[in-house]
PDB file of N, CA and C in Angstrom:
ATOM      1  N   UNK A   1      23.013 -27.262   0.522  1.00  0.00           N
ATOM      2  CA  UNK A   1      23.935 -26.956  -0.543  1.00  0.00           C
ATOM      3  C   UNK A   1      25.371 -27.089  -0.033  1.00  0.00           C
ATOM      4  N   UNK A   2      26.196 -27.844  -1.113  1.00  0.00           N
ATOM      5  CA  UNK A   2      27.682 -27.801  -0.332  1.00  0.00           C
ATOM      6  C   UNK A   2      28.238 -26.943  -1.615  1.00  0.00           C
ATOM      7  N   UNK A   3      29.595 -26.275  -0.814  1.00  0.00           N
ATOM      8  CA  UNK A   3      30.045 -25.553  -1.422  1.00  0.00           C
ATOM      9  C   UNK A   3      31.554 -26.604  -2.133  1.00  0.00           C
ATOM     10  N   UNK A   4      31.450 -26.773  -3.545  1.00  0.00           N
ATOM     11  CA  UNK A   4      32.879 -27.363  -3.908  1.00  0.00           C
ATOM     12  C   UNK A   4      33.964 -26.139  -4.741  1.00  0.00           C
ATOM     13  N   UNK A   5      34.465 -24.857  -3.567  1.00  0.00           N
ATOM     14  CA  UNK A   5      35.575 -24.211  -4.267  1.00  0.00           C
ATOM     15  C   UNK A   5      36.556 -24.742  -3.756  1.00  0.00           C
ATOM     16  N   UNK A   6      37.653 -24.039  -4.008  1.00  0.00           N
ATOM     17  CA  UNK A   6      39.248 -24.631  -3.218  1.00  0.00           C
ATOM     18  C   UNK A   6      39.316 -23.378  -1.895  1.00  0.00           C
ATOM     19  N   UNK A   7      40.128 -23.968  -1.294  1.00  0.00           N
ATOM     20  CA  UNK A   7      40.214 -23.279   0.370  1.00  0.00           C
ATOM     21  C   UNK A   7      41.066 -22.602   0.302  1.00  0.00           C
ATOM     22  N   UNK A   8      41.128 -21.489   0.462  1.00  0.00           N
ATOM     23  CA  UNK A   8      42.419 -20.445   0.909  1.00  0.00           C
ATOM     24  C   UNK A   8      43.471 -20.329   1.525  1.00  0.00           C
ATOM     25  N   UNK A   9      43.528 -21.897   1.652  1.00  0.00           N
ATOM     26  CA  UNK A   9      44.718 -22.343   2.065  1.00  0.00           C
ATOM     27  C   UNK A   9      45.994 -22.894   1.653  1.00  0.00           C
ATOM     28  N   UNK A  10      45.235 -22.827   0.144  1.00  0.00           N
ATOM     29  CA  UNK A  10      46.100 -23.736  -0.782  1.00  0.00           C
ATOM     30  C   UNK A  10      47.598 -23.087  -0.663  1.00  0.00           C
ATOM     31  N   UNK A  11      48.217 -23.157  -2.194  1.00  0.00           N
ATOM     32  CA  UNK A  11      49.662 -23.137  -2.026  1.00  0.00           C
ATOM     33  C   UNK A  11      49.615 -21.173  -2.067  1.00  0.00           C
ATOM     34  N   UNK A  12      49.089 -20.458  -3.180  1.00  0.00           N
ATOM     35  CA  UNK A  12      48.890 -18.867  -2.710  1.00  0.00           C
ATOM     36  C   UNK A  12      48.434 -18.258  -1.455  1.00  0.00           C
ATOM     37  N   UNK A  13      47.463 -19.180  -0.366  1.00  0.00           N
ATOM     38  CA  UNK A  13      47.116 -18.818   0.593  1.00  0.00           C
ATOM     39  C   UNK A  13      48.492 -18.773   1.748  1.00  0.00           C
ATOM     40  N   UNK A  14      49.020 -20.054   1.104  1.00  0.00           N
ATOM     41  CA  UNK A  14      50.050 -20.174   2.176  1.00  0.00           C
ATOM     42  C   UNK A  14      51.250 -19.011   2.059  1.00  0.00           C
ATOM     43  N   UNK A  15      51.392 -18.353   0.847  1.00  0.00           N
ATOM     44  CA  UNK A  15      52.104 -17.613   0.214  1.00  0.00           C
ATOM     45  C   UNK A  15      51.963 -16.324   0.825  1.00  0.00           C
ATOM     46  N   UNK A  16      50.573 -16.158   0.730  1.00  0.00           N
ATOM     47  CA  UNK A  16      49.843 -14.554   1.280  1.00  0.00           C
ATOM     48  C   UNK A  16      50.538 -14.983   2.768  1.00  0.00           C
ATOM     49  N   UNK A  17      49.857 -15.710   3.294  1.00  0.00           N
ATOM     50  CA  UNK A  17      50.220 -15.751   4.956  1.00  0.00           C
ATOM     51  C   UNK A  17      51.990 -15.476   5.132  1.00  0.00           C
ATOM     52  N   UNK A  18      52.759 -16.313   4.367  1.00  0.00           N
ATOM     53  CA  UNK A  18      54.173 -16.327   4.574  1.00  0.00           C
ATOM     54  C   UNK A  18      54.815 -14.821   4.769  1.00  0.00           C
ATOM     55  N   UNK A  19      54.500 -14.122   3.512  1.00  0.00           N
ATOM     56  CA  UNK A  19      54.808 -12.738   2.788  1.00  0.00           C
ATOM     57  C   UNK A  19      54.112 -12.313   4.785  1.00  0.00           C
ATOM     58  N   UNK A  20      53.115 -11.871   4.631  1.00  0.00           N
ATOM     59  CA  UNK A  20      52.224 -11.405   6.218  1.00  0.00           C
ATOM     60  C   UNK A  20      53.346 -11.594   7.228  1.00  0.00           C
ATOM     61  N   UNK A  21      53.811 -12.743   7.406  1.00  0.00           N
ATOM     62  CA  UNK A  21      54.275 -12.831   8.825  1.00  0.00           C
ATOM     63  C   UNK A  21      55.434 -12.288   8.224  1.00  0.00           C
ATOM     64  N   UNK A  22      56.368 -12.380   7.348  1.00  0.00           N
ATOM     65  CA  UNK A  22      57.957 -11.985   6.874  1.00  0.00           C
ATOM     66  C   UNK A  22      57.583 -10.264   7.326  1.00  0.00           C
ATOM     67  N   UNK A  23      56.517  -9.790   6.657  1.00  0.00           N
ATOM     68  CA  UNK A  23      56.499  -8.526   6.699  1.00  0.00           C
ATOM     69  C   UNK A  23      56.363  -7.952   8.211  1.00  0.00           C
ATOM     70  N   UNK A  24      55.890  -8.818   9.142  1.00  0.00           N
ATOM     71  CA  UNK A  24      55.751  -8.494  10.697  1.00  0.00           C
ATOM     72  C   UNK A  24      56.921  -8.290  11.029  1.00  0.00           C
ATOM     73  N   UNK A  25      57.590  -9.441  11.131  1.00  0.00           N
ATOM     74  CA  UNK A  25      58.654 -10.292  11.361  1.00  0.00           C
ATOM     75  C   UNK A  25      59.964  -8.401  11.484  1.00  0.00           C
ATOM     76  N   UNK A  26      59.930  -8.455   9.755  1.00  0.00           N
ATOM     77  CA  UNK A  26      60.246  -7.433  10.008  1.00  0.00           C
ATOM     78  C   UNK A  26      59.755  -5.874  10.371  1.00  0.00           C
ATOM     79  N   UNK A  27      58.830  -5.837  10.558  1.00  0.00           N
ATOM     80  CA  UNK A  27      58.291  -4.748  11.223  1.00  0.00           C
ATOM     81  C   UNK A  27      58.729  -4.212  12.596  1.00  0.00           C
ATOM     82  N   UNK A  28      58.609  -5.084  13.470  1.00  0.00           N
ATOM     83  CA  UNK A  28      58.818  -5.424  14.849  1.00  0.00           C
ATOM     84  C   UNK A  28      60.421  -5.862  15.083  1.00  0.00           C
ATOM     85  N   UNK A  29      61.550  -6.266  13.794  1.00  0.00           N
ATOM     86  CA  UNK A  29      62.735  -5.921  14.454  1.00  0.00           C
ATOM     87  C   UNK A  29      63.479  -4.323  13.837  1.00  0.00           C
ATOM     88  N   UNK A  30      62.799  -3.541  12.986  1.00  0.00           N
ATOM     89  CA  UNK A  30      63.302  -3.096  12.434  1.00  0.00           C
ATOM     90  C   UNK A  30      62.701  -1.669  13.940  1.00  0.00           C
ATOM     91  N   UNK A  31      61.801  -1.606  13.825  1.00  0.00           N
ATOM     92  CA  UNK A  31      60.572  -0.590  14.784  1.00  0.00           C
ATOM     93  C   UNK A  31      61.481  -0.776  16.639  1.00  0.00           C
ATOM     94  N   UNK A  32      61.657  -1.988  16.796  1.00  0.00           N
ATOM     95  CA  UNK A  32      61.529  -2.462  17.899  1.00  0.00           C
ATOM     96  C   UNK A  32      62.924  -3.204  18.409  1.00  0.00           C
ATOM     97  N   UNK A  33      63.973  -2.880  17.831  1.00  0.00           N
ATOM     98  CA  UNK A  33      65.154  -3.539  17.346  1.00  0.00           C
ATOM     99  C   UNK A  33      65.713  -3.991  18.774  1.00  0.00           C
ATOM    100  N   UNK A  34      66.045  -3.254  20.070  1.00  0.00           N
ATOM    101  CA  UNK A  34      66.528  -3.437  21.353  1.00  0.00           C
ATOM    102  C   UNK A  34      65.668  -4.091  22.195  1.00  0.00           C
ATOM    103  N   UNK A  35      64.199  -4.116  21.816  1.00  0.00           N
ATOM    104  CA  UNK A  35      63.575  -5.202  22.738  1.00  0.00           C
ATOM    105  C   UNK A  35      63.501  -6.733  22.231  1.00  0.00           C
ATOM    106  N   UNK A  36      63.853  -6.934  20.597  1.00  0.00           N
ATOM    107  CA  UNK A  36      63.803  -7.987  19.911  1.00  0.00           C
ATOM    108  C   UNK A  36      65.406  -8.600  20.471  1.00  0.00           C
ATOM    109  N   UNK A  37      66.016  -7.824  20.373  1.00  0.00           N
ATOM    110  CA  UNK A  37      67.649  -8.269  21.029  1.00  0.00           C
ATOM    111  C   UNK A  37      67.874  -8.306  22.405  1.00  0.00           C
ATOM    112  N   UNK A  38      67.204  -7.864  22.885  1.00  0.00           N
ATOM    113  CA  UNK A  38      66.763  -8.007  24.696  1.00  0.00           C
ATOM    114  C   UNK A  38      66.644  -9.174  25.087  1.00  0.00           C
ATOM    115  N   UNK A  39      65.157  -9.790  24.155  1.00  0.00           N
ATOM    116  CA  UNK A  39      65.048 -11.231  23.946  1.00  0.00           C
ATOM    117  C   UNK A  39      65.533 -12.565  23.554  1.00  0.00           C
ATOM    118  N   UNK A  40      66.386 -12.039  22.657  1.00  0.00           N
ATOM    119  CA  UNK A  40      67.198 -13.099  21.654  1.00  0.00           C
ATOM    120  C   UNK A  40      67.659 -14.028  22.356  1.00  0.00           C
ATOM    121  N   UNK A  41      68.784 -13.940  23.827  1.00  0.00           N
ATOM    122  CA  UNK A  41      69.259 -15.065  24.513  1.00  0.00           C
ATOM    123  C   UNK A  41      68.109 -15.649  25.142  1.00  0.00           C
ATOM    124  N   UNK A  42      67.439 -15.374  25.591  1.00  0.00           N
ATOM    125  CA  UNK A  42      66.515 -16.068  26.063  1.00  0.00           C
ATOM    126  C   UNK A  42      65.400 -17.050  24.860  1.00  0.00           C
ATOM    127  N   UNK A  43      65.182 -16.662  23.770  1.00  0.00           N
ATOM    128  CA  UNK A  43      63.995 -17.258  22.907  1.00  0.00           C
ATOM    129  C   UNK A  43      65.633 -18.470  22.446  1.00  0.00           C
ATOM    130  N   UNK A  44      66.790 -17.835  22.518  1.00  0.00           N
ATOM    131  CA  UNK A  44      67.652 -19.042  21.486  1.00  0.00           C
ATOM    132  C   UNK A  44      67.734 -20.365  22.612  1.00  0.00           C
ATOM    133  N   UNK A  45      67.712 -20.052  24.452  1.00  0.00           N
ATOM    134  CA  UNK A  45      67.623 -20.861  24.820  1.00  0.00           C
ATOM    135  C   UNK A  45      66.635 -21.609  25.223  1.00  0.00           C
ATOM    136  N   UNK A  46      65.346 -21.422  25.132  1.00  0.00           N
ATOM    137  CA  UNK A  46      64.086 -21.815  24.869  1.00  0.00           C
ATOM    138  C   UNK A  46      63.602 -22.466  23.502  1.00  0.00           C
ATOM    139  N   UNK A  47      64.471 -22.394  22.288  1.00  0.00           N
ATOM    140  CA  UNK A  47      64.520 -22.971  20.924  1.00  0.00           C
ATOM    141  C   UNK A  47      65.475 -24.459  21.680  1.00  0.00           C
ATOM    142  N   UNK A  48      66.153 -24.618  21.960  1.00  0.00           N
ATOM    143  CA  UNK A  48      67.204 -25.643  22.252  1.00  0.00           C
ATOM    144  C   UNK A  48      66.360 -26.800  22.571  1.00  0.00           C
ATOM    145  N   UNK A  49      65.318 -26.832  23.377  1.00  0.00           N
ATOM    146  CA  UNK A  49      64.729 -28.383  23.567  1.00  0.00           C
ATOM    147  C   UNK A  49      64.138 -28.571  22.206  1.00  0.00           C
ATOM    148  N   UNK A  50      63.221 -27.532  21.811  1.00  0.00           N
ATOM    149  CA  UNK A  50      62.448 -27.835  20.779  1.00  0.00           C
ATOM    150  C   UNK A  50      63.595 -28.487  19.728  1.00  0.00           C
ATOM    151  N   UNK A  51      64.555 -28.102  19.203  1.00  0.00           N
ATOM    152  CA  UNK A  51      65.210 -28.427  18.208  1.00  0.00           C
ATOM    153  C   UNK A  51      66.211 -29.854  18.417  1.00  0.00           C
ATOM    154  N   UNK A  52      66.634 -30.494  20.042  1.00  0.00           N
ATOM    155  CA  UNK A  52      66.992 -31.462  20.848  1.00  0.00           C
ATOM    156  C   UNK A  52      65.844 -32.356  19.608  1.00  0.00           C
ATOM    157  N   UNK A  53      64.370 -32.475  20.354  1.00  0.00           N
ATOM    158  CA  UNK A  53      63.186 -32.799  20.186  1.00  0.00           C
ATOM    159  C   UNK A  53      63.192 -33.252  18.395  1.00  0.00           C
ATOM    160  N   UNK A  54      63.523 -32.392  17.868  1.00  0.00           N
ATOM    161  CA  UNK A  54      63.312 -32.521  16.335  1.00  0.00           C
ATOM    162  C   UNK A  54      64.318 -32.999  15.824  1.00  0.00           C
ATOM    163  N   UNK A  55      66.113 -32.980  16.131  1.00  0.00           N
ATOM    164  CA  UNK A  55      66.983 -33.453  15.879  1.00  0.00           C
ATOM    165  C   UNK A  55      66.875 -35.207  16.199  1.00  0.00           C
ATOM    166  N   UNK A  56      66.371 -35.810  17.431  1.00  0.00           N
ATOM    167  CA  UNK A  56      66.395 -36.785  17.469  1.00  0.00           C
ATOM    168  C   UNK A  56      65.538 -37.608  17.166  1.00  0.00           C
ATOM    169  N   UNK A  57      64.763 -37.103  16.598  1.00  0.00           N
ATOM    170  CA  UNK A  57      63.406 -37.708  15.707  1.00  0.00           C
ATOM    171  C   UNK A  57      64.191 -39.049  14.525  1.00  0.00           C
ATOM    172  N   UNK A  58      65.022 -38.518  14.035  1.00  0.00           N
ATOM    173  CA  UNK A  58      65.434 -39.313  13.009  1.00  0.00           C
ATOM    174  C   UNK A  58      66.035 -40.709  12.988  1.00  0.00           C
ATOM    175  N   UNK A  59      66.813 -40.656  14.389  1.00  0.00           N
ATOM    176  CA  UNK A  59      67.400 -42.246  14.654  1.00  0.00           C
ATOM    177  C   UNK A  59      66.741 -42.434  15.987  1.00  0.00           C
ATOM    178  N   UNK A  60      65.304 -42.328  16.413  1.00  0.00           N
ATOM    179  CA  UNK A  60      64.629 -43.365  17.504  1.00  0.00           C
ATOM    180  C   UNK A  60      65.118 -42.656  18.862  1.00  0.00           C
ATOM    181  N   UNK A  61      65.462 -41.869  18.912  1.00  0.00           N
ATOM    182  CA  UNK A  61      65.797 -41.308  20.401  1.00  0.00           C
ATOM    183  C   UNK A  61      66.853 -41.346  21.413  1.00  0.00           C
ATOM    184  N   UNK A  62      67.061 -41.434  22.138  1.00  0.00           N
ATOM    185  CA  UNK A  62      68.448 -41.805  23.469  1.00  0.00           C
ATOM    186  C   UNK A  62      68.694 -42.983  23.512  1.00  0.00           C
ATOM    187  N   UNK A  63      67.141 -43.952  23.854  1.00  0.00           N
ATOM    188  CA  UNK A  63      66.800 -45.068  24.216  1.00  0.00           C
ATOM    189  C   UNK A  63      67.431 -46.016  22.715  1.00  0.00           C
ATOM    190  N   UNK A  64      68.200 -47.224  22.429  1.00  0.00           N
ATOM    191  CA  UNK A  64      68.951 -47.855  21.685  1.00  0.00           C
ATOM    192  C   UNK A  64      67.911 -49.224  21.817  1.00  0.00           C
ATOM    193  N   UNK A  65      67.082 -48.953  20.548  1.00  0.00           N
ATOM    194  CA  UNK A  65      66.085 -49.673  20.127  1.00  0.00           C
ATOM    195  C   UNK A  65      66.490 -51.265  18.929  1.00  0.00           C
ATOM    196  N   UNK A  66      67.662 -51.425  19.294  1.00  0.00           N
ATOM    197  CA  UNK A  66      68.189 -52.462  18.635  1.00  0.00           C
ATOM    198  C   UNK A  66      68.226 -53.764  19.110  1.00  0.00           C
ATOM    199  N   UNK A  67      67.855 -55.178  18.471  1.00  0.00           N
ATOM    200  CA  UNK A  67      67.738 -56.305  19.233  1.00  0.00           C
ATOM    201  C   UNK A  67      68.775 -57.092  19.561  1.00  0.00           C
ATOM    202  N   UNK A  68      68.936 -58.094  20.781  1.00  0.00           N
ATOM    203  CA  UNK A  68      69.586 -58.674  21.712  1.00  0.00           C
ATOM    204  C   UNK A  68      70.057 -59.507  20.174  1.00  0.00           C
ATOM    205  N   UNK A  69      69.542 -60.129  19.598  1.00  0.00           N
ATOM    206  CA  UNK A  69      69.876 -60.835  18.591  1.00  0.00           C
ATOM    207  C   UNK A  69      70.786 -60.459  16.997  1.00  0.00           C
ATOM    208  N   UNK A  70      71.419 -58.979  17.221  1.00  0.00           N
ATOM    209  CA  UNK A  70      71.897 -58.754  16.210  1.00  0.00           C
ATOM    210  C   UNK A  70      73.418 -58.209  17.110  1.00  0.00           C
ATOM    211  N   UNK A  71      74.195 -58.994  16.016  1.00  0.00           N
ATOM    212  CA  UNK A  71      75.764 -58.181  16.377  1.00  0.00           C
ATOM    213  C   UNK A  71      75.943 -56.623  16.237  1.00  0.00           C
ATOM    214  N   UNK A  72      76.746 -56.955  17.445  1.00  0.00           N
ATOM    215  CA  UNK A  72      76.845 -55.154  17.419  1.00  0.00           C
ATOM    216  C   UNK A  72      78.153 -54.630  16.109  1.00  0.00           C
ATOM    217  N   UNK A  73      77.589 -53.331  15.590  1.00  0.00           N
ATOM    218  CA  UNK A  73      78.718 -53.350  14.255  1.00  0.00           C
ATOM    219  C   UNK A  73      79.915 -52.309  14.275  1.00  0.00           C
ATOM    220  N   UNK A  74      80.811 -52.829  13.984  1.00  0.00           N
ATOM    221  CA  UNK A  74      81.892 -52.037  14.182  1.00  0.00           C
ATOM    222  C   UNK A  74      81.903 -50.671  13.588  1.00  0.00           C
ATOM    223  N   UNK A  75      82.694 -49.655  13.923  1.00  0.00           N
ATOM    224  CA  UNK A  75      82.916 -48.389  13.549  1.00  0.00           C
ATOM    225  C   UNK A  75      83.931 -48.644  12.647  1.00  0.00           C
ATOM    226  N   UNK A  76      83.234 -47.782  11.504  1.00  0.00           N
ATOM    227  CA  UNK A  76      84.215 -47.476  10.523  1.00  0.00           C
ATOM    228  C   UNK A  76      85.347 -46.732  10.417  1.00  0.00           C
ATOM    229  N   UNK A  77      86.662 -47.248  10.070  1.00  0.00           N
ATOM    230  CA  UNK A  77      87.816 -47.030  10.431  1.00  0.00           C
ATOM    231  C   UNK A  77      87.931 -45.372   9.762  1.00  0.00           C
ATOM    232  N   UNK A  78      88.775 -44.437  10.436  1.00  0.00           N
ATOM    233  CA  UNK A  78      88.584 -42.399  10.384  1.00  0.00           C
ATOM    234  C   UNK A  78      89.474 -42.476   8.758  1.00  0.00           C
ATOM    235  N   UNK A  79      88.696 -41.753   7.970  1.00  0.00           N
ATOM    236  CA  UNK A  79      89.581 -41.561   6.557  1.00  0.00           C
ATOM    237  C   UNK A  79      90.967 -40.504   6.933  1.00  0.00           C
ATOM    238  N   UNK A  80      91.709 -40.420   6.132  1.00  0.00           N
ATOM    239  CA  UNK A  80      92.904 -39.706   6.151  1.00  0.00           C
ATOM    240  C   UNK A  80      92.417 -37.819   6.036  1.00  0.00           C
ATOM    241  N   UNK A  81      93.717 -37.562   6.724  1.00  0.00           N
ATOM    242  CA  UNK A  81      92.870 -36.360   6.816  1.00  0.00           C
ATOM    243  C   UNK A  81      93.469 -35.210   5.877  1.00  0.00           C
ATOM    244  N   UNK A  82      93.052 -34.808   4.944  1.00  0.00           N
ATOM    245  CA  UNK A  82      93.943 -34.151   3.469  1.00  0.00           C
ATOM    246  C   UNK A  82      93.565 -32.638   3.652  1.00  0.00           C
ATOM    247  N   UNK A  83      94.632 -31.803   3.334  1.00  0.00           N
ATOM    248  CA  UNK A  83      94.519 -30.681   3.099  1.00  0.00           C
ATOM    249  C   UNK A  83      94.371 -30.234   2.114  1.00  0.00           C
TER     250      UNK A  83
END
């Protein structure tokens, strides 16, 4: 017998879980406030590669993946600067 319901994962499952962790989330800084801030410099500099990592996802990386065969293109000239 197979079972065809929907998985508890759907979009309310994901909802229940979200609400769950928000409610930890704050549990543990509200309960626990000087060991969560104890931590903070350290988890913000341990976030920094990860977010390096995810920032350069979008234009191909360090490495300049462009071919020998295309002109290189000029920079667009700086707009005026208005107050």
């Amino acid at each position: 017998m197979s079972q065809t319901g929907k998985s508890w994962t759907g979009t309310a499952g994901k909802i229940v879980i979200g609400v769950f962790v928000l409610a930890l989330v704050a549990l543990l800084f509200t309960e626990h406030r000087m060991h969560v801030l104890g931590w903070a410099p350290l988890l913000l500099l341990l976030l920094c590669p990860l977010l390096h990592m995810s920032m350069h996802g979008g234009h191909g990386g360090h490495g300049g993946n462009a071919s020998d065969d295309t002109a290189p293109t000029t920079p667009a000239p700086p707009s005026p600067h208005r107050h």
